[in-house]
C-alpha atoms as a PDB file:
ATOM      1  CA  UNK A   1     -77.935   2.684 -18.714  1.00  0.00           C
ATOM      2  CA  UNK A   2     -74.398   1.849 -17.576  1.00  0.00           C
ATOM      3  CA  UNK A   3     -73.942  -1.508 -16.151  1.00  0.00           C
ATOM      4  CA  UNK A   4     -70.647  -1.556 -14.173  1.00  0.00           C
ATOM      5  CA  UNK A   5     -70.034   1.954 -13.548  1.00  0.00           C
ATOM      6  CA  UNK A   6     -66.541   0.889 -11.657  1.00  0.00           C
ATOM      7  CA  UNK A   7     -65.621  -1.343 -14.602  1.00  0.00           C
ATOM      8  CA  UNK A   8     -65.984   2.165 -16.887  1.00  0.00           C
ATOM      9  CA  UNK A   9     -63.606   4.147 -14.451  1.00  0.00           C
ATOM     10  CA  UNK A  10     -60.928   1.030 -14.277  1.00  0.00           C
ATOM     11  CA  UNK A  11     -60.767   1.070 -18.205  1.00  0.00           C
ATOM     12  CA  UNK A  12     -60.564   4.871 -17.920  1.00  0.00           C
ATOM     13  CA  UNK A  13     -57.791   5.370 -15.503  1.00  0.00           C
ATOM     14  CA  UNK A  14     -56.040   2.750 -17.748  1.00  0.00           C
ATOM     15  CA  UNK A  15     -55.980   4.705 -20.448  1.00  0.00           C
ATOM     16  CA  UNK A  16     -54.664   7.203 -18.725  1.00  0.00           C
ATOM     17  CA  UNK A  17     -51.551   5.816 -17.472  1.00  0.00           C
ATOM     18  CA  UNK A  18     -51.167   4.394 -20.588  1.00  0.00           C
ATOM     19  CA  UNK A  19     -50.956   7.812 -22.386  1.00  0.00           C
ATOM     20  CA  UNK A  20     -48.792   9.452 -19.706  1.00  0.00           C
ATOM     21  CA  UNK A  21     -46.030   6.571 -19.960  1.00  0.00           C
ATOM     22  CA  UNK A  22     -46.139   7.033 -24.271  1.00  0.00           C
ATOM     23  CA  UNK A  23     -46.122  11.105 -23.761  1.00  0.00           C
ATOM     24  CA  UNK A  24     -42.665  10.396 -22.108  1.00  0.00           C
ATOM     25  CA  UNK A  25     -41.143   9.780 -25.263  1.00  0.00           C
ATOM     26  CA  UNK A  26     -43.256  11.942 -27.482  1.00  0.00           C
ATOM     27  CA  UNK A  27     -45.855  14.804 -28.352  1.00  0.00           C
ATOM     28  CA  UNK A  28     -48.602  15.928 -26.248  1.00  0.00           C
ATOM     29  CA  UNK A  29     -51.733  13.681 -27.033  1.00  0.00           C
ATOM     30  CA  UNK A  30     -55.061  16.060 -27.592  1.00  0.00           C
ATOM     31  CA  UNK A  31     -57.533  12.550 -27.618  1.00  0.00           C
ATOM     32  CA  UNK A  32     -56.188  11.729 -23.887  1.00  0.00           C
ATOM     33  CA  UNK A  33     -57.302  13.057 -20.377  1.00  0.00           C
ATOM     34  CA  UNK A  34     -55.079  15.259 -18.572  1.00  0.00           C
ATOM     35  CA  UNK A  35     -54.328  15.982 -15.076  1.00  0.00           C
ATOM     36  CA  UNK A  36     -53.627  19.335 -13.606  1.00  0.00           C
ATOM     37  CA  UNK A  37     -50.728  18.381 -13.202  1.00  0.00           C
ATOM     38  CA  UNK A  38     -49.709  17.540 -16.282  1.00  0.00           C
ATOM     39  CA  UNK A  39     -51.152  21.320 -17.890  1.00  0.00           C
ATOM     40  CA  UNK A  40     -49.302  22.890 -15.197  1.00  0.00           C
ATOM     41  CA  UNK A  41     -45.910  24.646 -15.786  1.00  0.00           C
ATOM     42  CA  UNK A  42     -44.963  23.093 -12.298  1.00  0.00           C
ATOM     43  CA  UNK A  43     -44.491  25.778  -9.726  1.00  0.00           C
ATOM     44  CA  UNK A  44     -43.742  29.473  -9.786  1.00  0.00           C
ATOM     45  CA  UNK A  45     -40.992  29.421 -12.596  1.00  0.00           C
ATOM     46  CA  UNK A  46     -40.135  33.282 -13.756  1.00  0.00           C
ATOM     47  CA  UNK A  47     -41.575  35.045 -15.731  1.00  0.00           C
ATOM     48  CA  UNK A  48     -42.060  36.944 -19.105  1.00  0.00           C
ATOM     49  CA  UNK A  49     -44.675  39.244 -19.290  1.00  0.00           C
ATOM     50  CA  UNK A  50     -46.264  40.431 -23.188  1.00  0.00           C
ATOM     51  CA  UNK A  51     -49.319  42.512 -23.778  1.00  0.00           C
ATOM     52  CA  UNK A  52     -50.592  43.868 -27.248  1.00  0.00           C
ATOM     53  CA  UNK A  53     -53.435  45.667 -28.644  1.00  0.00           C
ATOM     54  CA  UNK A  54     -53.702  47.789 -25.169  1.00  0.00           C
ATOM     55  CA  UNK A  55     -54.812  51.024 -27.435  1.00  0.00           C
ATOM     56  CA  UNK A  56     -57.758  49.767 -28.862  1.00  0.00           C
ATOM     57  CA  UNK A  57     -57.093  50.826 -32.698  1.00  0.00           C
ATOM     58  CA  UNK A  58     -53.524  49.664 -33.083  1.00  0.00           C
ATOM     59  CA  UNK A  59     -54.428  46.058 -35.357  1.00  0.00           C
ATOM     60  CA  UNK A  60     -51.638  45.114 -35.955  1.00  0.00           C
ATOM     61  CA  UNK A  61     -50.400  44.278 -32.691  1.00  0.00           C
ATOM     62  CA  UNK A  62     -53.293  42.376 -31.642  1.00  0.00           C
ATOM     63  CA  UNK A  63     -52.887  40.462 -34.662  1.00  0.00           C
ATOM     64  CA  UNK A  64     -48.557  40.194 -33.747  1.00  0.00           C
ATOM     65  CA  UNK A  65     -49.359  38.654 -30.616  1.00  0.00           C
ATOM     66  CA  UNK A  66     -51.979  35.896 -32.100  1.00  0.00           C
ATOM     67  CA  UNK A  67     -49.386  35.136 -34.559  1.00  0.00           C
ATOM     68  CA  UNK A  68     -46.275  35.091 -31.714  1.00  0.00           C
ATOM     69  CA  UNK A  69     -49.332  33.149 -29.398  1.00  0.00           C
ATOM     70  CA  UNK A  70     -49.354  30.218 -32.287  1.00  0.00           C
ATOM     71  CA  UNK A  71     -45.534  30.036 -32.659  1.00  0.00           C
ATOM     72  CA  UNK A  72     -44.344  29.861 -29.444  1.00  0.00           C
ATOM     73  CA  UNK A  73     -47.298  27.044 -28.714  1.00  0.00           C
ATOM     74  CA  UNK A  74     -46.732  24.868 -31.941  1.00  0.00           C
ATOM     75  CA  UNK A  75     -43.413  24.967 -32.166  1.00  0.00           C
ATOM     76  CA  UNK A  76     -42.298  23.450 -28.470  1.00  0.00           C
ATOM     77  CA  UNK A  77     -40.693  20.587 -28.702  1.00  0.00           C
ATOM     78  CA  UNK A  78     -39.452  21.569 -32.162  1.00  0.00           C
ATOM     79  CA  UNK A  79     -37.808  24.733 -32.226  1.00  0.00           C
ATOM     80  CA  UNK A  80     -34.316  25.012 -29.635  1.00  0.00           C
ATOM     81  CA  UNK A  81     -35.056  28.418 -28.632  1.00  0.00           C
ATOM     82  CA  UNK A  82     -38.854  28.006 -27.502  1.00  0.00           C
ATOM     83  CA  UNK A  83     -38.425  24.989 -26.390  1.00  0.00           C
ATOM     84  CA  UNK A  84     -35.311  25.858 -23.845  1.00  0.00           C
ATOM     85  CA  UNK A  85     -37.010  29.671 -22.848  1.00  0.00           C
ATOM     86  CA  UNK A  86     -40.134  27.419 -21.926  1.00  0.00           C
ATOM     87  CA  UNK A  87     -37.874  24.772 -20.128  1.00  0.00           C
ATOM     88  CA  UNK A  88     -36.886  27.790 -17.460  1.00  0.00           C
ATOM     89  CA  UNK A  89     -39.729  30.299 -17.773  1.00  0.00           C
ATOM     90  CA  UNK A  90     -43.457  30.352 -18.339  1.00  0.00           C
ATOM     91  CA  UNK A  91     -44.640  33.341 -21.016  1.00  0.00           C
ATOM     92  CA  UNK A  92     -47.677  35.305 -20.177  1.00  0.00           C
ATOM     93  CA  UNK A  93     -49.356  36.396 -23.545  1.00  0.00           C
ATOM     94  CA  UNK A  94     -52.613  38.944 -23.352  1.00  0.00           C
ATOM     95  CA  UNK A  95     -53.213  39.464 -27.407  1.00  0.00           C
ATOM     96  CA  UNK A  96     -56.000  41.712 -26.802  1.00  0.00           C
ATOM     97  CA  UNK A  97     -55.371  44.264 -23.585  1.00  0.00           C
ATOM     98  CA  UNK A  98     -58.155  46.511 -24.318  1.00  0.00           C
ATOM     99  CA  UNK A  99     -61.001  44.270 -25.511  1.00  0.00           C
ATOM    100  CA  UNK A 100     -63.957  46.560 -24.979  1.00  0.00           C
ATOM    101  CA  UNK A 101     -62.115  49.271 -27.010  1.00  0.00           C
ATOM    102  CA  UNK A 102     -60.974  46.921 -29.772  1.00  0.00           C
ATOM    103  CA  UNK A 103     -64.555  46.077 -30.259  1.00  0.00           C
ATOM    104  CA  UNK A 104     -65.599  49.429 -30.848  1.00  0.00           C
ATOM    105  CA  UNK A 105     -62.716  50.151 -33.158  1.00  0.00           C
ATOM    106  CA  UNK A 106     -64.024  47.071 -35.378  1.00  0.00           C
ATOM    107  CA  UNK A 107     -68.076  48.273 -34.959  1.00  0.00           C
ATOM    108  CA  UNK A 108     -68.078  52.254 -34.632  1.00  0.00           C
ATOM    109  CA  UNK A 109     -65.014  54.031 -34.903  1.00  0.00           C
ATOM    110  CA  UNK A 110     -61.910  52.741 -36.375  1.00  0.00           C
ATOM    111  CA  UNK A 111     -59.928  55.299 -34.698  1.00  0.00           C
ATOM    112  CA  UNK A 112     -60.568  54.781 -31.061  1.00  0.00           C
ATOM    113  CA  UNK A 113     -57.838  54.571 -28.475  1.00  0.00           C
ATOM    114  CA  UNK A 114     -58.963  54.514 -24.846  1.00  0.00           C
ATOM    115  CA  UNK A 115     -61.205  51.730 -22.772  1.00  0.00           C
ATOM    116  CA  UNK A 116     -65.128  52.145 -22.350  1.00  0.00           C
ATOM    117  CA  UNK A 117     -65.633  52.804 -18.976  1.00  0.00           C
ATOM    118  CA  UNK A 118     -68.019  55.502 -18.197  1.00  0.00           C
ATOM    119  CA  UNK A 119     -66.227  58.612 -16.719  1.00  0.00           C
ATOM    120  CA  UNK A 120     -68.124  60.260 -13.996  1.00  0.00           C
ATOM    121  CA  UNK A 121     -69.499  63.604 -14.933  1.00  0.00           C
ATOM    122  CA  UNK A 122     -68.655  63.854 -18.698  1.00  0.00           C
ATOM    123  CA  UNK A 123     -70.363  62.816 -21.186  1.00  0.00           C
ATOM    124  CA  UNK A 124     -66.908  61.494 -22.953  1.00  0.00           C
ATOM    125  CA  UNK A 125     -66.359  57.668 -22.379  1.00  0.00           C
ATOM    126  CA  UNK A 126     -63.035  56.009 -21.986  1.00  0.00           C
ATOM    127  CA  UNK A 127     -59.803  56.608 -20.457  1.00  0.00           C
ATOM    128  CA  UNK A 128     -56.145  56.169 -22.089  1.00  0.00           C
ATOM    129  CA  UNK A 129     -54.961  52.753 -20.193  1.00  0.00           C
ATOM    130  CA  UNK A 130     -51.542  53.835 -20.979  1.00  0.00           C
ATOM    131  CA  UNK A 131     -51.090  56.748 -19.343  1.00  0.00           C
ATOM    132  CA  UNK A 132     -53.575  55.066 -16.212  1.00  0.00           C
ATOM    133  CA  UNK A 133     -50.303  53.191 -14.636  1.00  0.00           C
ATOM    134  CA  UNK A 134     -49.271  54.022 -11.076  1.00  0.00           C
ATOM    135  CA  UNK A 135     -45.806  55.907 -13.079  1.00  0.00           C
ATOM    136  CA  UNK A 136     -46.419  59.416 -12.268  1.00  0.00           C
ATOM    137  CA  UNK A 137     -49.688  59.082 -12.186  1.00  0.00           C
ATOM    138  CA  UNK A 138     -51.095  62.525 -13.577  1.00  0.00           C
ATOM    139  CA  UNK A 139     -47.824  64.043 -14.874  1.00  0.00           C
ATOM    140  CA  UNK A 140     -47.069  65.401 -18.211  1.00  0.00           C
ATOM    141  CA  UNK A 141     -48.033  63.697 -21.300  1.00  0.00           C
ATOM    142  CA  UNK A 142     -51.475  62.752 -19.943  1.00  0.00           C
ATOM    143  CA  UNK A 143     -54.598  64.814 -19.921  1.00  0.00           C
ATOM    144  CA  UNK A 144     -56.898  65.721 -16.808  1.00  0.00           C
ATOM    145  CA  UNK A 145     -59.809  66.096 -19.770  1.00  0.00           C
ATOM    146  CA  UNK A 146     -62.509  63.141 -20.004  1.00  0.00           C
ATOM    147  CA  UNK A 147     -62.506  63.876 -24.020  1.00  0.00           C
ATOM    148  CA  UNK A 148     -59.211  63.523 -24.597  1.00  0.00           C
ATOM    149  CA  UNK A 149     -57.686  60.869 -26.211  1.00  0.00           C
ATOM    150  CA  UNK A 150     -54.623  60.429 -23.560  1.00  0.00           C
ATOM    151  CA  UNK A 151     -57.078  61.355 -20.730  1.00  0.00           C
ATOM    152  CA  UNK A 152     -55.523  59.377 -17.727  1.00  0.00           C
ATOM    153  CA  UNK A 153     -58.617  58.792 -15.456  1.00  0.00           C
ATOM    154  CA  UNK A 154     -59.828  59.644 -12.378  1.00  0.00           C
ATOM    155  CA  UNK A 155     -57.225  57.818 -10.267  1.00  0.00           C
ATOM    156  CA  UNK A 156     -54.173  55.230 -11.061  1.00  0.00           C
ATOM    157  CA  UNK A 157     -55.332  52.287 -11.762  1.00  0.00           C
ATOM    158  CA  UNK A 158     -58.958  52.811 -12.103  1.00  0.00           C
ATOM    159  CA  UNK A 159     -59.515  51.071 -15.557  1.00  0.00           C
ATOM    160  CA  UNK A 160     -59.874  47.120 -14.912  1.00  0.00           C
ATOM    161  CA  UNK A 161     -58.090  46.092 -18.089  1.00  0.00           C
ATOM    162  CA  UNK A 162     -55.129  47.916 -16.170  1.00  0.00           C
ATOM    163  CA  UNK A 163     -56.065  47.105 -12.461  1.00  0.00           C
ATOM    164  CA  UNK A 164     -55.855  42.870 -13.221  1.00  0.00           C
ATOM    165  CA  UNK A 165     -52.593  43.101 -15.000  1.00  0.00           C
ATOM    166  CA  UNK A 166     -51.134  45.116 -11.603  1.00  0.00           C
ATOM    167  CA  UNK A 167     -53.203  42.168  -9.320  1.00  0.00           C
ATOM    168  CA  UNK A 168     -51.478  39.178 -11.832  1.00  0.00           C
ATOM    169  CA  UNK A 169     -48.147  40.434 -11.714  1.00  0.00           C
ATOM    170  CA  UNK A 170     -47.834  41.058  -8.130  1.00  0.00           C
ATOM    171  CA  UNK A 171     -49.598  37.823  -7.155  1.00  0.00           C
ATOM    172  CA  UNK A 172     -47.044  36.258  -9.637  1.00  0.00           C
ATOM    173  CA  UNK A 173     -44.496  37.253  -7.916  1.00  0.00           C
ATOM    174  CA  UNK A 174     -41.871  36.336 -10.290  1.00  0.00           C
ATOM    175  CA  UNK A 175     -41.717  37.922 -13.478  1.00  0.00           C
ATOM    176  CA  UNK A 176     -38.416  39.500 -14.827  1.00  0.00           C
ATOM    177  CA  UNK A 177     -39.603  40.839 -18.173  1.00  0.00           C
ATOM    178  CA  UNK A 178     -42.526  42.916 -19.144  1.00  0.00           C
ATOM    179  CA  UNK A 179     -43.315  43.719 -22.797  1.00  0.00           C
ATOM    180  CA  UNK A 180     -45.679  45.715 -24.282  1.00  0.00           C
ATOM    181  CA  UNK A 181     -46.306  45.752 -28.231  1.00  0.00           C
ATOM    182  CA  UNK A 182     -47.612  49.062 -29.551  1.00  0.00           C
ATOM    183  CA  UNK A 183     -47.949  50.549 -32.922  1.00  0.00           C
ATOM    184  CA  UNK A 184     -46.927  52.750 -34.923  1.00  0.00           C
ATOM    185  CA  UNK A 185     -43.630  54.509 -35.398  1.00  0.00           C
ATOM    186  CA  UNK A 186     -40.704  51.329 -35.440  1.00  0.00           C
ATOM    187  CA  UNK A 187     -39.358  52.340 -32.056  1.00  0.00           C
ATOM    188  CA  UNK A 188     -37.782  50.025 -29.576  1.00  0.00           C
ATOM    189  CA  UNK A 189     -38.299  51.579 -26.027  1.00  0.00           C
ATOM    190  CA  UNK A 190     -37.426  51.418 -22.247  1.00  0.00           C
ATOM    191  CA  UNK A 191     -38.163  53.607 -19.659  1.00  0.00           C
ATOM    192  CA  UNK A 192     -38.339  56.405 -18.194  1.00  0.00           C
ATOM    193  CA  UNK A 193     -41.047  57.929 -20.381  1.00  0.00           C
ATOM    194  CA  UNK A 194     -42.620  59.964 -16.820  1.00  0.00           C
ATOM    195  CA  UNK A 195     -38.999  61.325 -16.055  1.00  0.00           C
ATOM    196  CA  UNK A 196     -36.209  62.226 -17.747  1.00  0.00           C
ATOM    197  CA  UNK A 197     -33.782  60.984 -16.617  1.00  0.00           C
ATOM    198  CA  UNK A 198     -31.930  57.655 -17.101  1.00  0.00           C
ATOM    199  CA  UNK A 199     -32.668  54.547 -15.259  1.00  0.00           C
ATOM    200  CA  UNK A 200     -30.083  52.269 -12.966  1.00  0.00           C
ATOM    201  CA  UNK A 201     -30.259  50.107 -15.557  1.00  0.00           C
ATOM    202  CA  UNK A 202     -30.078  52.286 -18.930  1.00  0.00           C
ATOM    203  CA  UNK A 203     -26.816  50.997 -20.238  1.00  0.00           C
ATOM    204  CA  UNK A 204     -27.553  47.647 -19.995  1.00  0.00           C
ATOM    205  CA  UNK A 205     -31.344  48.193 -21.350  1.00  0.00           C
ATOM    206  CA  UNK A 206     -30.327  49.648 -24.622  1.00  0.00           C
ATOM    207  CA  UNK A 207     -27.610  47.438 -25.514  1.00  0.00           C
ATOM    208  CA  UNK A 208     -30.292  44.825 -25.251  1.00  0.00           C
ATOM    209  CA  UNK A 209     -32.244  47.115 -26.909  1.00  0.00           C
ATOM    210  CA  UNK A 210     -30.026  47.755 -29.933  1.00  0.00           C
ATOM    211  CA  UNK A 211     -29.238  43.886 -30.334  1.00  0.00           C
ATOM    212  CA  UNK A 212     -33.042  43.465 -30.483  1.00  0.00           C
ATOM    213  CA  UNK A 213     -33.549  46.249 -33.198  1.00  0.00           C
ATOM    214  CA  UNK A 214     -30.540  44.529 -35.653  1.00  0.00           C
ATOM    215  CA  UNK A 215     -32.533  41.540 -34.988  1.00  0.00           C
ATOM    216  CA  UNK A 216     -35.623  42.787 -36.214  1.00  0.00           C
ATOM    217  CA  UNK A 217     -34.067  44.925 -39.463  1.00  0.00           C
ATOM    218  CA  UNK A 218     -32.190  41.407 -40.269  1.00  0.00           C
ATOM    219  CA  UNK A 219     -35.301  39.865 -41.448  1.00  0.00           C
ATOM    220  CA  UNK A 220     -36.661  42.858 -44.178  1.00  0.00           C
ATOM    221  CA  UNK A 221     -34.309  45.725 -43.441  1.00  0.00           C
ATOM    222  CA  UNK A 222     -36.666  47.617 -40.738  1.00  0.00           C
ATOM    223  CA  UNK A 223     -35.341  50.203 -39.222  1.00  0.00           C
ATOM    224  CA  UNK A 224     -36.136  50.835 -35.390  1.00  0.00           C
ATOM    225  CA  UNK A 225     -34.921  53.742 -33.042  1.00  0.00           C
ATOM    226  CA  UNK A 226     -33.871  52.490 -29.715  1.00  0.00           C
ATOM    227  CA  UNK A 227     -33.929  54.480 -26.536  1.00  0.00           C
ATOM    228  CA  UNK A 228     -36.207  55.661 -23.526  1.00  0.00           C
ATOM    229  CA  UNK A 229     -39.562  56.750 -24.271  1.00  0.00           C
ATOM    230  CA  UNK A 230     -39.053  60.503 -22.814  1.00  0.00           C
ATOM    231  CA  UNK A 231     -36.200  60.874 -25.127  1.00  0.00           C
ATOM    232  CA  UNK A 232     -37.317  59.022 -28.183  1.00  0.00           C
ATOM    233  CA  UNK A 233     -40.823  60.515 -28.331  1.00  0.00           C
ATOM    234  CA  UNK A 234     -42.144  62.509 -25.285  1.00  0.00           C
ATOM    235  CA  UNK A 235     -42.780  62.295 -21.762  1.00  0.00           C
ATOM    236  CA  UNK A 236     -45.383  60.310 -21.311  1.00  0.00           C
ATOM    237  CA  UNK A 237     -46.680  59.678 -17.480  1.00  0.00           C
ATOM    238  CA  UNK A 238     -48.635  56.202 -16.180  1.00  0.00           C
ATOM    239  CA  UNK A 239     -47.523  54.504 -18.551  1.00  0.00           C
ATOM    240  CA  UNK A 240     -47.006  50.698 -18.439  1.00  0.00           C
ATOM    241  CA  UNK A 241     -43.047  50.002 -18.865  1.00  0.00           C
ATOM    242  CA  UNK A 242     -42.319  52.770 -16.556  1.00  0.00           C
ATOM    243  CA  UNK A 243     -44.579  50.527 -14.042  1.00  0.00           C
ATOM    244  CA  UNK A 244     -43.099  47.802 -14.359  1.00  0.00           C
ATOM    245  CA  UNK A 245     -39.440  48.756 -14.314  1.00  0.00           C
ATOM    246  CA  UNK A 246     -40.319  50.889 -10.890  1.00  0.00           C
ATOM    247  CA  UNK A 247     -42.456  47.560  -9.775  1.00  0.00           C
ATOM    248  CA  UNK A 248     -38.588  45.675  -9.462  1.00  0.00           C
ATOM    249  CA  UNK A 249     -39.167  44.484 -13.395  1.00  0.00           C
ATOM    250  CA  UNK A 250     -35.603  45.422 -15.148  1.00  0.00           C
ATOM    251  CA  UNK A 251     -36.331  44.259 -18.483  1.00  0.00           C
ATOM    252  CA  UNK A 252     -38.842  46.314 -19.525  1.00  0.00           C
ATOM    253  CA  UNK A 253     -39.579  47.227 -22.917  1.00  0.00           C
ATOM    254  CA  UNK A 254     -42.001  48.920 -25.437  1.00  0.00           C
ATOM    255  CA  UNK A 255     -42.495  48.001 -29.139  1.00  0.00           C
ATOM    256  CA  UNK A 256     -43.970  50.248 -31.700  1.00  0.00           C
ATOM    257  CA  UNK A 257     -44.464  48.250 -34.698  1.00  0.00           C
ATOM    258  CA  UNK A 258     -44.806  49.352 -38.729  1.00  0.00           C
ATOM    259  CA  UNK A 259     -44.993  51.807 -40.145  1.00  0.00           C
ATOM    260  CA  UNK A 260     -43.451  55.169 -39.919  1.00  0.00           C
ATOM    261  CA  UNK A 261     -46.803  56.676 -40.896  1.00  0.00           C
ATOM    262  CA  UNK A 262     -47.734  56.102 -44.721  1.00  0.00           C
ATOM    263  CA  UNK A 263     -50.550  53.991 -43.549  1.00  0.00           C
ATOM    264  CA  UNK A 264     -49.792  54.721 -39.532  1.00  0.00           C
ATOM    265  CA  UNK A 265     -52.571  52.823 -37.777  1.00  0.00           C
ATOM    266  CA  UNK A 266     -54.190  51.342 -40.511  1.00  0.00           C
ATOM    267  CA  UNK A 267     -51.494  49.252 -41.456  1.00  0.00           C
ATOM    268  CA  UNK A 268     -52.387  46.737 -44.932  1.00  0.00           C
ATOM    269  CA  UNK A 269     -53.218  43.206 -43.673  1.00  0.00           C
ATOM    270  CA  UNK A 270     -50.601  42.418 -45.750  1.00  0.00           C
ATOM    271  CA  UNK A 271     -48.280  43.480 -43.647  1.00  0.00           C
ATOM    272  CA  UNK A 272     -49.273  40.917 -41.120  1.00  0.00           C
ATOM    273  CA  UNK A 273     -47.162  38.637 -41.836  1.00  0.00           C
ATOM    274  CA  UNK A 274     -43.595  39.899 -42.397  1.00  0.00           C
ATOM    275  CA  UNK A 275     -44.572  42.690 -39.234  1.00  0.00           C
ATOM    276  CA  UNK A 276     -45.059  39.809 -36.604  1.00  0.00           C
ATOM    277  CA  UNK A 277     -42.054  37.992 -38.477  1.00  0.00           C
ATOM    278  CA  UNK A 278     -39.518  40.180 -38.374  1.00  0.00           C
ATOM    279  CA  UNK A 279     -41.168  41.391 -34.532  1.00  0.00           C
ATOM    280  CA  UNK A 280     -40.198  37.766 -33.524  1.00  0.00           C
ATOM    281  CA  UNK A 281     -36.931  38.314 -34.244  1.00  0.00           C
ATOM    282  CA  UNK A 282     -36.839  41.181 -31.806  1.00  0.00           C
ATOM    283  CA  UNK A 283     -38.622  39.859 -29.086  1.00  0.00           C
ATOM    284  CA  UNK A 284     -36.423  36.615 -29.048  1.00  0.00           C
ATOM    285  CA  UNK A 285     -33.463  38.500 -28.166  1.00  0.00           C
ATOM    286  CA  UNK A 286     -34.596  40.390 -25.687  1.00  0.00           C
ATOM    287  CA  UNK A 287     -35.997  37.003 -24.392  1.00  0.00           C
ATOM    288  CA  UNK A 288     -32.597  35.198 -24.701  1.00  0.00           C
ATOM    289  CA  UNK A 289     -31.089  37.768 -22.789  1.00  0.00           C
ATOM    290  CA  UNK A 290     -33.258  37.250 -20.064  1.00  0.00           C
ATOM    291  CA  UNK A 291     -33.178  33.800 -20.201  1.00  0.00           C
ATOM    292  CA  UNK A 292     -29.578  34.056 -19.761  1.00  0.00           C
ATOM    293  CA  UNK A 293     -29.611  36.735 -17.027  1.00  0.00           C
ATOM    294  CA  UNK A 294     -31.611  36.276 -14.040  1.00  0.00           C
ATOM    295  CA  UNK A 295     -31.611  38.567 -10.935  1.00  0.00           C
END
């Protein structure tokens, strides 16, 4: 039984300003109590937005963004380039975007693309959560058929893994880049993919973009193409980039990660490693540029 319950919460709070005043000078202490306060971020600082793994059976991305998740965490404080990007902006990481369908890639069918949800009338589950963006909702590149595998759903924005992301990001606010990590095909892509025709903001995109692909080939010589989706692969409507960019989000950007399609989606684990490597490279230049650029 506790004797001096006050005495307990004295000692306590003691402790606590004790810890604050020697975090001042040094690392974050993980055997202290925290504050909200001292979590948050402290206010509505922009933005970086960076999804992976949104088509269920693409590993290696999921995996990317874990590793990228532990980087840019353990090495603040440490590392110049995390550690001034998180000074002015807060990153918004979401390893797994389609968990439901990454689930059943790893327990039924390693091949599966879409979501889960039940589709109204069909006996076919799932819906393609990249083509279910409000982007030209319906267009080409997307299929009106339950079954098939780019099969954009029954209205924009009816999957949930794609409705919260819309909800987060306009609640935010304040976000000025939004990445998506895809595989496979080592293409570096901004929109349009549901038109096209170039963007306002084309020349400036793919210079980034270029920069960003030397970046990544520096590291093991992989070679990227750079351009917008519609012209580098096909036109592809609702998807997310093309979102975002219309949504007032300029730097807006799609990876497609190893390989060009000896093992295609089912990438070697041991090609983890020097994938979400050399993918770091990328992604930190199109992050300095940001940085560097606000609108």
């Amino acid at each position: 039984m506790i004797e001096d319950v006050q005495v307990l919460l004295d000692n306590e709070n003691d402790e606590m300003l004790l810890n604050q005043r020697r975090e001042r000078s040094g690392n974050f202490n993980f055997e202290a109590y925290h504050t909200l306060d001292e979590f948050s971020t402290g206010g509505n600082k922009p933005a970086i937005w960076l999804d992976a793994g949104i088509h269920a059976r693409e590993w290696v991305t999921q995996a990317t963004a874990v590793w990228t998740a532990n980087k840019i965490a353990s090495e603040y404080g440490t590392d110049p380039f995390i550690t001034s990007l998180l000074d002015k902006m807060d990153i918004f990481l979401l390893p797994v975007t389609n968990p439901d369908g990454y689930v059943f890639s790893h327990t039924k069918n390693r091949m599966w693309r879409k979501t889960r949800s039940k589709v109204a009338g069909s006996l076919c589950v799932g819906v393609d959560p990249n083509r279910n963006w409000d982007a030209g909702f319906g267009g080409p590149g997307a299929s009106n058929s339950p079954c098939s595998d780019s099969y954009h759903g029954p209205s924009a924005n009816s999957e949930v893994e794609v409705k919260s992301i819309v909800d987060f990001i306009k609640s935010h606010g304040n976000v000025k880049a939004f990445i998506t990590i895809h595989s496979y095909s080592q293409l570096l892509m901004f929109p349009y993919g549901y038109k096209c025709t170039k963007s306002d903001s084309f020349d400036e995109l793919n210079e980034v973009a270029l920069k960003a692909a030397q970046s990544v080939a520096s590291l093991h010589g992989t070679k990227y193409k750079v351009g917008p989706i519609c012209s580098v692969i096909y036109q592809a409507s609702g998807g997310s980039i093309d979102w975002a960019y219309d949504s007032g989000i300029k730097y807006s950007f799609a990876f497609e990660l190893r390989d060009t399609g000896r093992y295609g989606f089912l990438l070697p684990a041991s090609q983890i490693l020097p994938t979400a490597q050399e993918t770091w490279l990328g992604l930190k230049t199109i992050m300095e540029h940001v940085r560097d650029h606000p609108y």
